[in-house]
PDB file of N, CA and C in Angstrom:
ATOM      1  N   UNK A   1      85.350 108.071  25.409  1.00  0.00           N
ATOM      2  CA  UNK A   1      86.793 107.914  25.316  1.00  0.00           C
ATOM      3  C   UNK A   1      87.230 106.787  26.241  1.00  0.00           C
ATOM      4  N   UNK A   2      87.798 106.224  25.699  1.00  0.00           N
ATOM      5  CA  UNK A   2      88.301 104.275  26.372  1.00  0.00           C
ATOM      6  C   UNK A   2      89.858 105.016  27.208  1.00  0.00           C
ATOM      7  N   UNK A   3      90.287 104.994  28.102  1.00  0.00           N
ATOM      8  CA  UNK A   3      91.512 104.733  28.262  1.00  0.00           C
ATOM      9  C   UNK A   3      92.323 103.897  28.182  1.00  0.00           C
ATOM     10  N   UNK A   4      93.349 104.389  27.302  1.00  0.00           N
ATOM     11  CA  UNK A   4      94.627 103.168  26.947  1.00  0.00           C
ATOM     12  C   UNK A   4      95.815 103.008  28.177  1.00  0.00           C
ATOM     13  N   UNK A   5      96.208 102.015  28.645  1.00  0.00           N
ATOM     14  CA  UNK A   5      97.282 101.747  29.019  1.00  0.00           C
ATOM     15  C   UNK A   5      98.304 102.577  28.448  1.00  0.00           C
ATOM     16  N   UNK A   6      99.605 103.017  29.580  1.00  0.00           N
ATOM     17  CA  UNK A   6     100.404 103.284  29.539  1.00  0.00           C
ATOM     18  C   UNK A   6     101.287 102.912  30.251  1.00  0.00           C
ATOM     19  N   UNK A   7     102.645 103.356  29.798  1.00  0.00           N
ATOM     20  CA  UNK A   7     103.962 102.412  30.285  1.00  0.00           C
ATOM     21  C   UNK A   7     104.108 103.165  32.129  1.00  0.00           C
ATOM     22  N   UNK A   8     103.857 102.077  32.706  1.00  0.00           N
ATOM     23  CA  UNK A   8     104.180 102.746  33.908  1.00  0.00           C
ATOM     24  C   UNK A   8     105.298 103.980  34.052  1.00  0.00           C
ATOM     25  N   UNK A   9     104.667 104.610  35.387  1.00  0.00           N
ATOM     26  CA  UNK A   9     105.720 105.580  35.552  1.00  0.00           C
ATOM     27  C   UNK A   9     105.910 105.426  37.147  1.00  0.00           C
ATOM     28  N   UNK A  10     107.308 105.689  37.543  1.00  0.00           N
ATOM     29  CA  UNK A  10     107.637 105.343  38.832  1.00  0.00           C
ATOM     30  C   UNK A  10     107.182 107.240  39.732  1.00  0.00           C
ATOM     31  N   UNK A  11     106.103 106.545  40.363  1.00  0.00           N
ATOM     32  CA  UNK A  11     105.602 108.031  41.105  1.00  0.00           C
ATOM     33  C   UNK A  11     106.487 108.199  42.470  1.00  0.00           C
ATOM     34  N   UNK A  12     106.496 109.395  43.285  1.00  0.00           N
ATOM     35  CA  UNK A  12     106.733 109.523  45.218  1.00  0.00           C
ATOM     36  C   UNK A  12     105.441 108.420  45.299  1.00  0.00           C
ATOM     37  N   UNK A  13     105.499 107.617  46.450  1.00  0.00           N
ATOM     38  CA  UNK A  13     104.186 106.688  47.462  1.00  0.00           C
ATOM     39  C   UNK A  13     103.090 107.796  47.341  1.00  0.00           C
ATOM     40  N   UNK A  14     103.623 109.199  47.546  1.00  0.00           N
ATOM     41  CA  UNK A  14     102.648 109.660  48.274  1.00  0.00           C
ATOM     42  C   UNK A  14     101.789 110.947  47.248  1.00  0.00           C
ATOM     43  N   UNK A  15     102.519 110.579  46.215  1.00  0.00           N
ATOM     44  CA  UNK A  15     101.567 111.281  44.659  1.00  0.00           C
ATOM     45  C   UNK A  15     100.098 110.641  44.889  1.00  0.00           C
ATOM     46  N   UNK A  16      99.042 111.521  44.030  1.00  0.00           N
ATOM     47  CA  UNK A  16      97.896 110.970  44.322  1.00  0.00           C
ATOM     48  C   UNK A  16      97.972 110.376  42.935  1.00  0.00           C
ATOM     49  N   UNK A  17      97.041 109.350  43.067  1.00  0.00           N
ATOM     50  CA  UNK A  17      96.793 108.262  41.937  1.00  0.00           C
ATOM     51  C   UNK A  17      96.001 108.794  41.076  1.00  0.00           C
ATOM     52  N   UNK A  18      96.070 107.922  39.471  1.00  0.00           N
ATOM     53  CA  UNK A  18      95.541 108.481  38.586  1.00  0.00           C
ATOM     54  C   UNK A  18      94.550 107.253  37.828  1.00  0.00           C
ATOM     55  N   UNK A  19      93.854 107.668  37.033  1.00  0.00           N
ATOM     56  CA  UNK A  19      92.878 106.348  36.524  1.00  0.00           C
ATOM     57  C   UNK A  19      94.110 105.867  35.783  1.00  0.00           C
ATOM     58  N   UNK A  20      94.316 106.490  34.861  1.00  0.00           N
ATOM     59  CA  UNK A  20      95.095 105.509  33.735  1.00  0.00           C
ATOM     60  C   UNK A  20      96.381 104.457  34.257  1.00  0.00           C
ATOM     61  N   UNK A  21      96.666 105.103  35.574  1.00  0.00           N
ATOM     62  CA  UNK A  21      97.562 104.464  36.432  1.00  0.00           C
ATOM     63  C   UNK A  21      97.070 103.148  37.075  1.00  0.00           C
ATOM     64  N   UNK A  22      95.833 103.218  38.048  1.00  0.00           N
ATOM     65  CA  UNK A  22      95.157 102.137  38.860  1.00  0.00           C
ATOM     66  C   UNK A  22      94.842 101.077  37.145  1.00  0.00           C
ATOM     67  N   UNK A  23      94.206 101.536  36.297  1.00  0.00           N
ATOM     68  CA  UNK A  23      93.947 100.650  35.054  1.00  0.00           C
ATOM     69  C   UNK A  23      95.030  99.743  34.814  1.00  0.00           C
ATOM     70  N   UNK A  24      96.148 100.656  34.298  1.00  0.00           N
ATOM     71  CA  UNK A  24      97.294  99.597  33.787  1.00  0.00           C
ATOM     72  C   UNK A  24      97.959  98.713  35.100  1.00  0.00           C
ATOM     73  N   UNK A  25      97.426  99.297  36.427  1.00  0.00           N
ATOM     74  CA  UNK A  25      98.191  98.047  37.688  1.00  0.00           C
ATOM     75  C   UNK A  25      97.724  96.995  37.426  1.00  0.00           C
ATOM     76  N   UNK A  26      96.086  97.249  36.890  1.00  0.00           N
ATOM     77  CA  UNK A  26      94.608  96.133  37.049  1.00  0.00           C
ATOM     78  C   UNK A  26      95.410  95.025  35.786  1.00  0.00           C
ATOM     79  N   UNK A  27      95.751  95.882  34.618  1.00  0.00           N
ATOM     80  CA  UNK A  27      95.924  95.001  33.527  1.00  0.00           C
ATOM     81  C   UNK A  27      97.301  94.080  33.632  1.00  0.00           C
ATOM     82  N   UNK A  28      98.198  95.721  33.995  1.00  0.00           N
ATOM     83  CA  UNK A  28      99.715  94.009  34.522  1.00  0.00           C
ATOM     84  C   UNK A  28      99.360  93.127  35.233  1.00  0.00           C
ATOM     85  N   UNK A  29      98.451  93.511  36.383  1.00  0.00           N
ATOM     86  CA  UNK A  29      98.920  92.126  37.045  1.00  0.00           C
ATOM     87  C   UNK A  29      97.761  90.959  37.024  1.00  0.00           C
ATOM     88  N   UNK A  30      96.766  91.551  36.195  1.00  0.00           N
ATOM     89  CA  UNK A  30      95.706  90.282  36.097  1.00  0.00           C
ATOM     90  C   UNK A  30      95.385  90.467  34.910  1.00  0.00           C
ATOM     91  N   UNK A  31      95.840  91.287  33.897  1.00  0.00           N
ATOM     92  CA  UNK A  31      95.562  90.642  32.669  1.00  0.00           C
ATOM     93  C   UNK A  31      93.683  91.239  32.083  1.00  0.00           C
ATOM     94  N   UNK A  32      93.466  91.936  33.128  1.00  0.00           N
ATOM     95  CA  UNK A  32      92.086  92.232  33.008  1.00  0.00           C
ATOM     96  C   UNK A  32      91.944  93.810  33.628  1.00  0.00           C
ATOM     97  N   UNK A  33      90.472  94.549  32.951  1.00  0.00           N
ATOM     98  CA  UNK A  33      90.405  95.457  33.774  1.00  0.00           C
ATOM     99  C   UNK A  33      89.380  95.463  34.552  1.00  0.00           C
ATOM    100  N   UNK A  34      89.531  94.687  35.914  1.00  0.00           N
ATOM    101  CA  UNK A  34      88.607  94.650  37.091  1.00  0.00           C
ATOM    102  C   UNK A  34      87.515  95.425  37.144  1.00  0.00           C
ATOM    103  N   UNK A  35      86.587  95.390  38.216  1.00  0.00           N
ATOM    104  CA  UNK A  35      85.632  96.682  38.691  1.00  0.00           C
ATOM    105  C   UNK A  35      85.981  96.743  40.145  1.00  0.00           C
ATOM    106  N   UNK A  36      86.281  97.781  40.598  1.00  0.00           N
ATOM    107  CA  UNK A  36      86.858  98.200  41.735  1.00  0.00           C
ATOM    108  C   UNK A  36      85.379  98.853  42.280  1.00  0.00           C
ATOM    109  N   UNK A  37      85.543  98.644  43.743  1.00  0.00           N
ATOM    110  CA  UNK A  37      84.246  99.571  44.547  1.00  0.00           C
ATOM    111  C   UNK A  37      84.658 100.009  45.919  1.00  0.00           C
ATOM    112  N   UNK A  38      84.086 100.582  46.579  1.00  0.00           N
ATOM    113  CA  UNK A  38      84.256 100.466  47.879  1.00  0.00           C
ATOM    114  C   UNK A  38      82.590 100.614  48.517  1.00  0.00           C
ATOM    115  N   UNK A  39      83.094  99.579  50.072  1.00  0.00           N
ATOM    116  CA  UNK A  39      81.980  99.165  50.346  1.00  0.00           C
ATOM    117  C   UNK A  39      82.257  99.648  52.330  1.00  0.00           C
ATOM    118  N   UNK A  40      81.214  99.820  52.819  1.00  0.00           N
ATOM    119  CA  UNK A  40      81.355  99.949  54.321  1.00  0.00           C
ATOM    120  C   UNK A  40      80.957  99.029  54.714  1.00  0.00           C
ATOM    121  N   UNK A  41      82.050  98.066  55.530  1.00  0.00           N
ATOM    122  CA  UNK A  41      80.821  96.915  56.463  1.00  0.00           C
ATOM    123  C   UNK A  41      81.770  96.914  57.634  1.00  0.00           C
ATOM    124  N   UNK A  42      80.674  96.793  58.521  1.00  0.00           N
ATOM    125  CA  UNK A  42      81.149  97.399  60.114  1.00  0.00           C
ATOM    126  C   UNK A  42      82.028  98.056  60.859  1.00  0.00           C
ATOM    127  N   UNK A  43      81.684  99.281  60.011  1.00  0.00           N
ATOM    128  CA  UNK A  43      82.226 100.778  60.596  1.00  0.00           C
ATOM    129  C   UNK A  43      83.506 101.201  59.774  1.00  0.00           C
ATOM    130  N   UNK A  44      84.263 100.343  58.951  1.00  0.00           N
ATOM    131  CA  UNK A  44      85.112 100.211  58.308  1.00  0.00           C
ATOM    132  C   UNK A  44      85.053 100.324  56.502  1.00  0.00           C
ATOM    133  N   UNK A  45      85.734 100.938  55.941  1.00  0.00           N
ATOM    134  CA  UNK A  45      85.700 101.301  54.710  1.00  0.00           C
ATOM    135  C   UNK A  45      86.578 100.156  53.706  1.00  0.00           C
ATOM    136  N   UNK A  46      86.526  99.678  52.653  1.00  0.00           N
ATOM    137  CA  UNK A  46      87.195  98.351  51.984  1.00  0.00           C
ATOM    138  C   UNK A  46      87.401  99.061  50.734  1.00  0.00           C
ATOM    139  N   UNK A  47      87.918  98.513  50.417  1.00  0.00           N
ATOM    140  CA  UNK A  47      88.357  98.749  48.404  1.00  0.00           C
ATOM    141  C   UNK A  47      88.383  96.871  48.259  1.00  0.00           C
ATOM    142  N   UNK A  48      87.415  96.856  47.655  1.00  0.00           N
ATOM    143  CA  UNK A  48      87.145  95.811  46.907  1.00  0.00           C
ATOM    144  C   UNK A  48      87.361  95.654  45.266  1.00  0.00           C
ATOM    145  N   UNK A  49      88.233  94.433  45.046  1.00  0.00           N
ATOM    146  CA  UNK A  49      88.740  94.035  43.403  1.00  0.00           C
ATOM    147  C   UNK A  49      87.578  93.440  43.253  1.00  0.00           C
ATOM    148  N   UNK A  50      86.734  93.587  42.751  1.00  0.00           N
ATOM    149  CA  UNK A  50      85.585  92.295  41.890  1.00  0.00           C
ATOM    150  C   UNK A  50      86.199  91.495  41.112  1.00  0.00           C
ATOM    151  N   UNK A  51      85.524  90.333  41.129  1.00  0.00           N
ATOM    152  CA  UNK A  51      86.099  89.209  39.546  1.00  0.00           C
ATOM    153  C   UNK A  51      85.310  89.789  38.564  1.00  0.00           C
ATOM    154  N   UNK A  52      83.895  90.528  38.250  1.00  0.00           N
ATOM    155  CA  UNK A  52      83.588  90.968  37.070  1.00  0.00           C
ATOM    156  C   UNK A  52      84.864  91.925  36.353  1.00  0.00           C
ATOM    157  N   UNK A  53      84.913  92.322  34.919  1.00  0.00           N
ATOM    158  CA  UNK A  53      86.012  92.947  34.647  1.00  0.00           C
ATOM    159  C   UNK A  53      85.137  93.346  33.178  1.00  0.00           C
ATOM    160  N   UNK A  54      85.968  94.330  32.655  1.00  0.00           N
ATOM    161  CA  UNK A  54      85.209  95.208  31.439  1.00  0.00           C
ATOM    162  C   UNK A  54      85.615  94.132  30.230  1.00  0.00           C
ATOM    163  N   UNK A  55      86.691  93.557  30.289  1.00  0.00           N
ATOM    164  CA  UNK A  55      86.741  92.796  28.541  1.00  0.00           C
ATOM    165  C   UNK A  55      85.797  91.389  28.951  1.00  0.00           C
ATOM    166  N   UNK A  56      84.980  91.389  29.872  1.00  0.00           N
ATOM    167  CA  UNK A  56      84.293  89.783  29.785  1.00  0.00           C
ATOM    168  C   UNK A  56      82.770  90.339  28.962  1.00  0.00           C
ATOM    169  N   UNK A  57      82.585  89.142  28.790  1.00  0.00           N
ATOM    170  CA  UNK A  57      81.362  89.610  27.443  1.00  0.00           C
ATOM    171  C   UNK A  57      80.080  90.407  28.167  1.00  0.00           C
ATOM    172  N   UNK A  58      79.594  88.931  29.627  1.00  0.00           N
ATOM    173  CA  UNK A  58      78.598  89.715  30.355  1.00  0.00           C
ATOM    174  C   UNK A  58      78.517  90.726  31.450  1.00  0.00           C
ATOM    175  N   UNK A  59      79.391  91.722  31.243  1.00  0.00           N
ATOM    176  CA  UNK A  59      80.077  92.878  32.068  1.00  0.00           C
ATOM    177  C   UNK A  59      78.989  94.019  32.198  1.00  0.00           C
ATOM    178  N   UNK A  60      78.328  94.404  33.072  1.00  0.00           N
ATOM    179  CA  UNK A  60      77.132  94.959  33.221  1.00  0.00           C
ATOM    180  C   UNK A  60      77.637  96.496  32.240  1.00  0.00           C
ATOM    181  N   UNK A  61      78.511  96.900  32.464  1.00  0.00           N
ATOM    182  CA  UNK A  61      79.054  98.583  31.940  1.00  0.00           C
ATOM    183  C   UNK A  61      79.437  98.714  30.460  1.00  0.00           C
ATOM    184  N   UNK A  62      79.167  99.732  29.821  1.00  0.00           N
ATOM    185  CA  UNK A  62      80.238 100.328  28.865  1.00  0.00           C
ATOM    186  C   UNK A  62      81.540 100.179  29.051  1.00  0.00           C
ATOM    187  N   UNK A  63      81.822 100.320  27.690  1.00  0.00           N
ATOM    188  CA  UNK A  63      83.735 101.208  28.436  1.00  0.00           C
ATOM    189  C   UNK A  63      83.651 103.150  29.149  1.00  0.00           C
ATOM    190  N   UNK A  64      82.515 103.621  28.395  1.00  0.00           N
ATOM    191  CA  UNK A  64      82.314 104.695  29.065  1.00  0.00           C
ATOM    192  C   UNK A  64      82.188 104.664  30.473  1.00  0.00           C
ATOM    193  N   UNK A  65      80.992 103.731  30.442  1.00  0.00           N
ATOM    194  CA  UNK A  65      80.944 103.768  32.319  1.00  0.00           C
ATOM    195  C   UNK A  65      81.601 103.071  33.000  1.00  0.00           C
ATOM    196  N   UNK A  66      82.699 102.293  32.693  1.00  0.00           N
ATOM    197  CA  UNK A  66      83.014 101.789  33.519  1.00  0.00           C
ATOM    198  C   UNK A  66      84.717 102.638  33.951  1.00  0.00           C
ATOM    199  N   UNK A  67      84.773 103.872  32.676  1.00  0.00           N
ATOM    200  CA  UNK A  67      86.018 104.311  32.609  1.00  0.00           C
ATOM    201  C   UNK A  67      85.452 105.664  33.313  1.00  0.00           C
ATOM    202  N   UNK A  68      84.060 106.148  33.356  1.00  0.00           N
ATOM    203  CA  UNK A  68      83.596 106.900  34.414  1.00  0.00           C
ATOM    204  C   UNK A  68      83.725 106.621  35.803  1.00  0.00           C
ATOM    205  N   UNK A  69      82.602 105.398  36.034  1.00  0.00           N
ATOM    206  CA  UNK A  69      82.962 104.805  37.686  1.00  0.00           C
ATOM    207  C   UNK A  69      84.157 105.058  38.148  1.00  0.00           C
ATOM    208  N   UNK A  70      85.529 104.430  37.184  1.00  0.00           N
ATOM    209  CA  UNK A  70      86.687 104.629  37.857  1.00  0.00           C
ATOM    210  C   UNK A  70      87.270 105.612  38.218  1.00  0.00           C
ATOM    211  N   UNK A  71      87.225 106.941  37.371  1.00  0.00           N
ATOM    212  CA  UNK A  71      87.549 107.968  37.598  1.00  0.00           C
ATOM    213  C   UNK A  71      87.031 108.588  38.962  1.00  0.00           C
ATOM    214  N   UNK A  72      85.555 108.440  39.239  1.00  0.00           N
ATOM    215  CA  UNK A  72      85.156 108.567  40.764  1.00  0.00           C
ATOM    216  C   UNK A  72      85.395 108.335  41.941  1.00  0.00           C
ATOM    217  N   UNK A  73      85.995 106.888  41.532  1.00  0.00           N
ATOM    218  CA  UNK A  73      86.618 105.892  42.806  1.00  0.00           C
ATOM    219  C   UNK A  73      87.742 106.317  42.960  1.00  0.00           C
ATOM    220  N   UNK A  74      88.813 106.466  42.159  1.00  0.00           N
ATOM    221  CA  UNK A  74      89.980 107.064  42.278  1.00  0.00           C
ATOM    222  C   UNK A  74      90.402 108.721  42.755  1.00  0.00           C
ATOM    223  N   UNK A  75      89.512 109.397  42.370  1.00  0.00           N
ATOM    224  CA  UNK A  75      89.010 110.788  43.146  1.00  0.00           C
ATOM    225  C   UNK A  75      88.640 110.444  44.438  1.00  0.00           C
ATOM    226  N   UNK A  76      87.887 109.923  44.761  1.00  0.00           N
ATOM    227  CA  UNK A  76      87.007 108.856  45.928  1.00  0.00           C
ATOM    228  C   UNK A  76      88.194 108.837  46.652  1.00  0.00           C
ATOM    229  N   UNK A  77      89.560 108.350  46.213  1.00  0.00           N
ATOM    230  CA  UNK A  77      90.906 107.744  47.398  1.00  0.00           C
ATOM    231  C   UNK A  77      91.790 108.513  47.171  1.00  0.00           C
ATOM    232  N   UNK A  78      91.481 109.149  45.968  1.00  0.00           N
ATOM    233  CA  UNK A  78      92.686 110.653  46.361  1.00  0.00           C
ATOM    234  C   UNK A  78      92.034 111.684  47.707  1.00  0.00           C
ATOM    235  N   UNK A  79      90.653 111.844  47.449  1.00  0.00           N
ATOM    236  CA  UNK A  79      90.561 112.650  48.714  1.00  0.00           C
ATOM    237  C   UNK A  79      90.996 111.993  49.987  1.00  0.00           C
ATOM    238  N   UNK A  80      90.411 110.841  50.299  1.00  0.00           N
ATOM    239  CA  UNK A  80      90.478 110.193  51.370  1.00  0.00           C
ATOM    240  C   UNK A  80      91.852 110.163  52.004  1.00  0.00           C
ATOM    241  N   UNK A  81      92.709 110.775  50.982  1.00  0.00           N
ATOM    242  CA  UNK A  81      94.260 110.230  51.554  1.00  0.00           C
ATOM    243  C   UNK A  81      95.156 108.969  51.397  1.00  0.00           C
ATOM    244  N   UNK A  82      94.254 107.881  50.904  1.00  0.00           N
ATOM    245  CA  UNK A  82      95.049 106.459  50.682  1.00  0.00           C
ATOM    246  C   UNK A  82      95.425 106.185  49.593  1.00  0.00           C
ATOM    247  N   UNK A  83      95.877 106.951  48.756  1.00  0.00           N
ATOM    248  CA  UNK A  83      96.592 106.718  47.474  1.00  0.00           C
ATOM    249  C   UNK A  83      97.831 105.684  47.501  1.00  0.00           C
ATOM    250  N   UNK A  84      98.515 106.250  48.036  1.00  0.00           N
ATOM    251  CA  UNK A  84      99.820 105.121  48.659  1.00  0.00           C
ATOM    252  C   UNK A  84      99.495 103.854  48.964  1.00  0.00           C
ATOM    253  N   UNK A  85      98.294 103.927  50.171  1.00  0.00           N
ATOM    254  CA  UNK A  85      98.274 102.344  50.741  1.00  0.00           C
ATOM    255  C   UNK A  85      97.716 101.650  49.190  1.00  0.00           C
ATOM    256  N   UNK A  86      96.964 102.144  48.678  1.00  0.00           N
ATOM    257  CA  UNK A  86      96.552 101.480  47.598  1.00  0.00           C
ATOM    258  C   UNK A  86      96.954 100.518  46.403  1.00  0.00           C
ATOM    259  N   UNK A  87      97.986 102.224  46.280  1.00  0.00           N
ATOM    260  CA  UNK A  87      99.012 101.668  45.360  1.00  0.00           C
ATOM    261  C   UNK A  87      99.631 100.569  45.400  1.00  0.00           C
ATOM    262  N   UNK A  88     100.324 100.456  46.816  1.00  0.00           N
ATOM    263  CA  UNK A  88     101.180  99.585  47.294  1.00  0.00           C
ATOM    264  C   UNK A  88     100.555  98.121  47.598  1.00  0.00           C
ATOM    265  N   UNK A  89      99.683  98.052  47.558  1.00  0.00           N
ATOM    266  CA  UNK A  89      98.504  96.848  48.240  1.00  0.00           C
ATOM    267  C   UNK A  89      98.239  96.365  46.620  1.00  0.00           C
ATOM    268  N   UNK A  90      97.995  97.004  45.358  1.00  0.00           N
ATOM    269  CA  UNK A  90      97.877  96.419  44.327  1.00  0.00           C
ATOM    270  C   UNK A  90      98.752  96.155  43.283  1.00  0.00           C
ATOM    271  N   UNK A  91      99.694  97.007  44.250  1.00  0.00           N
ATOM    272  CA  UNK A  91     101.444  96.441  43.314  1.00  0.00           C
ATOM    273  C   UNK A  91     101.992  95.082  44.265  1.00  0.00           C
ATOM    274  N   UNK A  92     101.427  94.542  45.033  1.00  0.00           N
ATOM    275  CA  UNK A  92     102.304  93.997  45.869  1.00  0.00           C
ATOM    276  C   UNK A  92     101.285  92.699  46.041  1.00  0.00           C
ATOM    277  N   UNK A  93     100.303  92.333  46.239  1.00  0.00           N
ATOM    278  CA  UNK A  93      98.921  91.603  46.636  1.00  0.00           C
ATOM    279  C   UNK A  93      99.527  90.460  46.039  1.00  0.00           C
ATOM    280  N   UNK A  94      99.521  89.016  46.817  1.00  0.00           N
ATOM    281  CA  UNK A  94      99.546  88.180  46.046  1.00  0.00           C
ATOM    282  C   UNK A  94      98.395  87.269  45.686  1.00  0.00           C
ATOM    283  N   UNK A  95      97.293  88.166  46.248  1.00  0.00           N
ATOM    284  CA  UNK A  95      95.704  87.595  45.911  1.00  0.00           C
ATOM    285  C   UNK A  95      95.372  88.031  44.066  1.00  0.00           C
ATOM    286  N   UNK A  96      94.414  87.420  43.696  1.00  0.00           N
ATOM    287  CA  UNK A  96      93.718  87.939  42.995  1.00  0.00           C
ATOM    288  C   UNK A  96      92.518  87.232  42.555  1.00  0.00           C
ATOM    289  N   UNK A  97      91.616  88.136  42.106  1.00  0.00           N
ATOM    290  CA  UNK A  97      90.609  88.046  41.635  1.00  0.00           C
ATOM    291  C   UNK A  97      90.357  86.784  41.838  1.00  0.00           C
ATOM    292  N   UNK A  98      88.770  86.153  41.691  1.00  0.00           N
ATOM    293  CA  UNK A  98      88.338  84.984  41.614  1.00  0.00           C
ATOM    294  C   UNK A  98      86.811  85.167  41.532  1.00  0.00           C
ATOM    295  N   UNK A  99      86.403  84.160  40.236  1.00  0.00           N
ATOM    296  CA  UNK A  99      85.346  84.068  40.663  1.00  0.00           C
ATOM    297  C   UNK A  99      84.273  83.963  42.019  1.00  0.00           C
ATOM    298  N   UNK A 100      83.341  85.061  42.284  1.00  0.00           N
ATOM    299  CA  UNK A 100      82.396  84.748  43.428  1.00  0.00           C
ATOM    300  C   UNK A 100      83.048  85.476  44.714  1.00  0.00           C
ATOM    301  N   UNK A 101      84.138  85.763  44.288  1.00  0.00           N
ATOM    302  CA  UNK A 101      85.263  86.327  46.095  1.00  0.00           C
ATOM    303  C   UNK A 101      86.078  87.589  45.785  1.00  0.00           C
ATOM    304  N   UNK A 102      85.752  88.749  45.922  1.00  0.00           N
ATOM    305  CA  UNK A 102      86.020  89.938  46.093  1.00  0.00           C
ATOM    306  C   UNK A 102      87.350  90.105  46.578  1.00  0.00           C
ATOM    307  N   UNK A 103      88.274  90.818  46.652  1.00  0.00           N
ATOM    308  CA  UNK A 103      89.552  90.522  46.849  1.00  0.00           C
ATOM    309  C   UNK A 103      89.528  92.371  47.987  1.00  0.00           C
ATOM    310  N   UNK A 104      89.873  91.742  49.010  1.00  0.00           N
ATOM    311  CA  UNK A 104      89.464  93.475  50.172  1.00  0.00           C
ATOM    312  C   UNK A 104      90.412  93.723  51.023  1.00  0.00           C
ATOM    313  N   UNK A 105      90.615  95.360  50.659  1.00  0.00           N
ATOM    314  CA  UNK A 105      91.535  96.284  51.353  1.00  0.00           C
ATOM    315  C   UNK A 105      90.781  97.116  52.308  1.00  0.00           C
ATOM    316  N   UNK A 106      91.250  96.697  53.312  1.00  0.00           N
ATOM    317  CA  UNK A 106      91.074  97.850  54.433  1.00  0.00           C
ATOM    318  C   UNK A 106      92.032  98.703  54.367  1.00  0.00           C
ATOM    319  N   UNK A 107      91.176  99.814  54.489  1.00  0.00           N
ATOM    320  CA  UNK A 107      91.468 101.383  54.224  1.00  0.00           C
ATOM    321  C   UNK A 107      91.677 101.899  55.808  1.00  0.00           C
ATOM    322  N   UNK A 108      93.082 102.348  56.018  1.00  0.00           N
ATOM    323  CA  UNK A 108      93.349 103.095  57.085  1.00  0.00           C
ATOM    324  C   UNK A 108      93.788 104.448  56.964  1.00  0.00           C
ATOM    325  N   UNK A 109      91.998 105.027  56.932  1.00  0.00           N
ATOM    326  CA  UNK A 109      91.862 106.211  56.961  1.00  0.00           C
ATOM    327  C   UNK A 109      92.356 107.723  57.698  1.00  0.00           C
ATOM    328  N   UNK A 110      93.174 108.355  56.985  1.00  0.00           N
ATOM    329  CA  UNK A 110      93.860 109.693  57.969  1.00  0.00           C
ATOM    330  C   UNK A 110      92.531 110.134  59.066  1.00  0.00           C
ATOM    331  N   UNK A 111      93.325 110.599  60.922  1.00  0.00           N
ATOM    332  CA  UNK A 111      92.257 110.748  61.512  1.00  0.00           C
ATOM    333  C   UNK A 111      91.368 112.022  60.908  1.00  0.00           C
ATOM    334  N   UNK A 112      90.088 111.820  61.127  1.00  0.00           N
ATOM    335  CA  UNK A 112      89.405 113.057  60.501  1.00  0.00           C
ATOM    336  C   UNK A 112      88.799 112.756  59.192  1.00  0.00           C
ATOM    337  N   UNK A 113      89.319 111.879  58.502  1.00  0.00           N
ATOM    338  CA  UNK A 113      88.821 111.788  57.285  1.00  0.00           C
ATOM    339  C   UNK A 113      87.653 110.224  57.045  1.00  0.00           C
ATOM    340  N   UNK A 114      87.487 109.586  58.699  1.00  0.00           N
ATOM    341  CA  UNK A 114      86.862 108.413  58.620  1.00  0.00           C
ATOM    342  C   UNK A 114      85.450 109.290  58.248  1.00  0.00           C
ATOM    343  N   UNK A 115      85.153 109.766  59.633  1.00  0.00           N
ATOM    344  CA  UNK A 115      83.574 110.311  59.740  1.00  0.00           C
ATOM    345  C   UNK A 115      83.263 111.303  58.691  1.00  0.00           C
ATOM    346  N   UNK A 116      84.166 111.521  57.778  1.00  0.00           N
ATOM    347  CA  UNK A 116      83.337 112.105  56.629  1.00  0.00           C
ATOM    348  C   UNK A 116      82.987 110.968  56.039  1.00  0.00           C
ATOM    349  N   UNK A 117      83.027 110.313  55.634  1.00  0.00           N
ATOM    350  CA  UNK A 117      82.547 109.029  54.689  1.00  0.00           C
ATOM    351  C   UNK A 117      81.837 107.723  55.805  1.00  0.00           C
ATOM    352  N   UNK A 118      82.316 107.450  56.807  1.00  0.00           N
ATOM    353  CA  UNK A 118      81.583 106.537  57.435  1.00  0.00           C
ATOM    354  C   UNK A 118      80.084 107.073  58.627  1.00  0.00           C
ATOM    355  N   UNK A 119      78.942 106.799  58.060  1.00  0.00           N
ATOM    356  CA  UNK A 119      77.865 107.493  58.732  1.00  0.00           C
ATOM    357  C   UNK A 119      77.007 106.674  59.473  1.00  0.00           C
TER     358      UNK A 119
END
């Protein structure tokens, strides 16, 4: 099952995020649906935009998996607590994507919730 875009909906900041939601931010504002990850580098947690994206031809994923992955990642930052910063960082960013250059959010993690994920 592919997820379709839908017409935004104006959430509270502090609703937790949804795939079909982070998807259609990816598609308004770049026209594409990115691959999102998160990565730890020195001691610190990132949400990284990749320039790979699911409609380019040599896109390593399905639409299954890549509409799986997301669902994980987004579970992934609902627990963590940063739904909001997220939101707000990819409604607002005046970066984007580029070939070769990762586009990165530092995640300022609720206390308590670093050292579960950073080891």
């Amino acid at each position: 099952m592919l997820l379709r875009a839908t017409a935004p909906v104006t959430l509270p900041p502090e609703a937790p995020l949804s795939t079909p939601e982070v998807l259609e931010i990816l598609r308004q504002r770049w026209q594409a649906s990115y691959d999102l990850q998160l990565i730890v580098r020195r001691g610190r947690l990132y949400l990284q935009v990749m320039w790979g994206y699911l409609e380019q031809q040599s896109f390593p994923m399905t639409a299954e998996q890549y509409e799986a992955q997301l669902e994980e990642l987004v579970a992934t930052l609902n627990g963590l607590g940063v739904a909001a910063q997220v939101r707000g960082w990819l409604l607002t960013t005046t970066d984007k994507p580029r070939l070769g250059k990762a586009m990165n959010l530092a995640l300022d993690l609720p206390e308590g919730r670093a050292s579960e994920f950073l080891i």
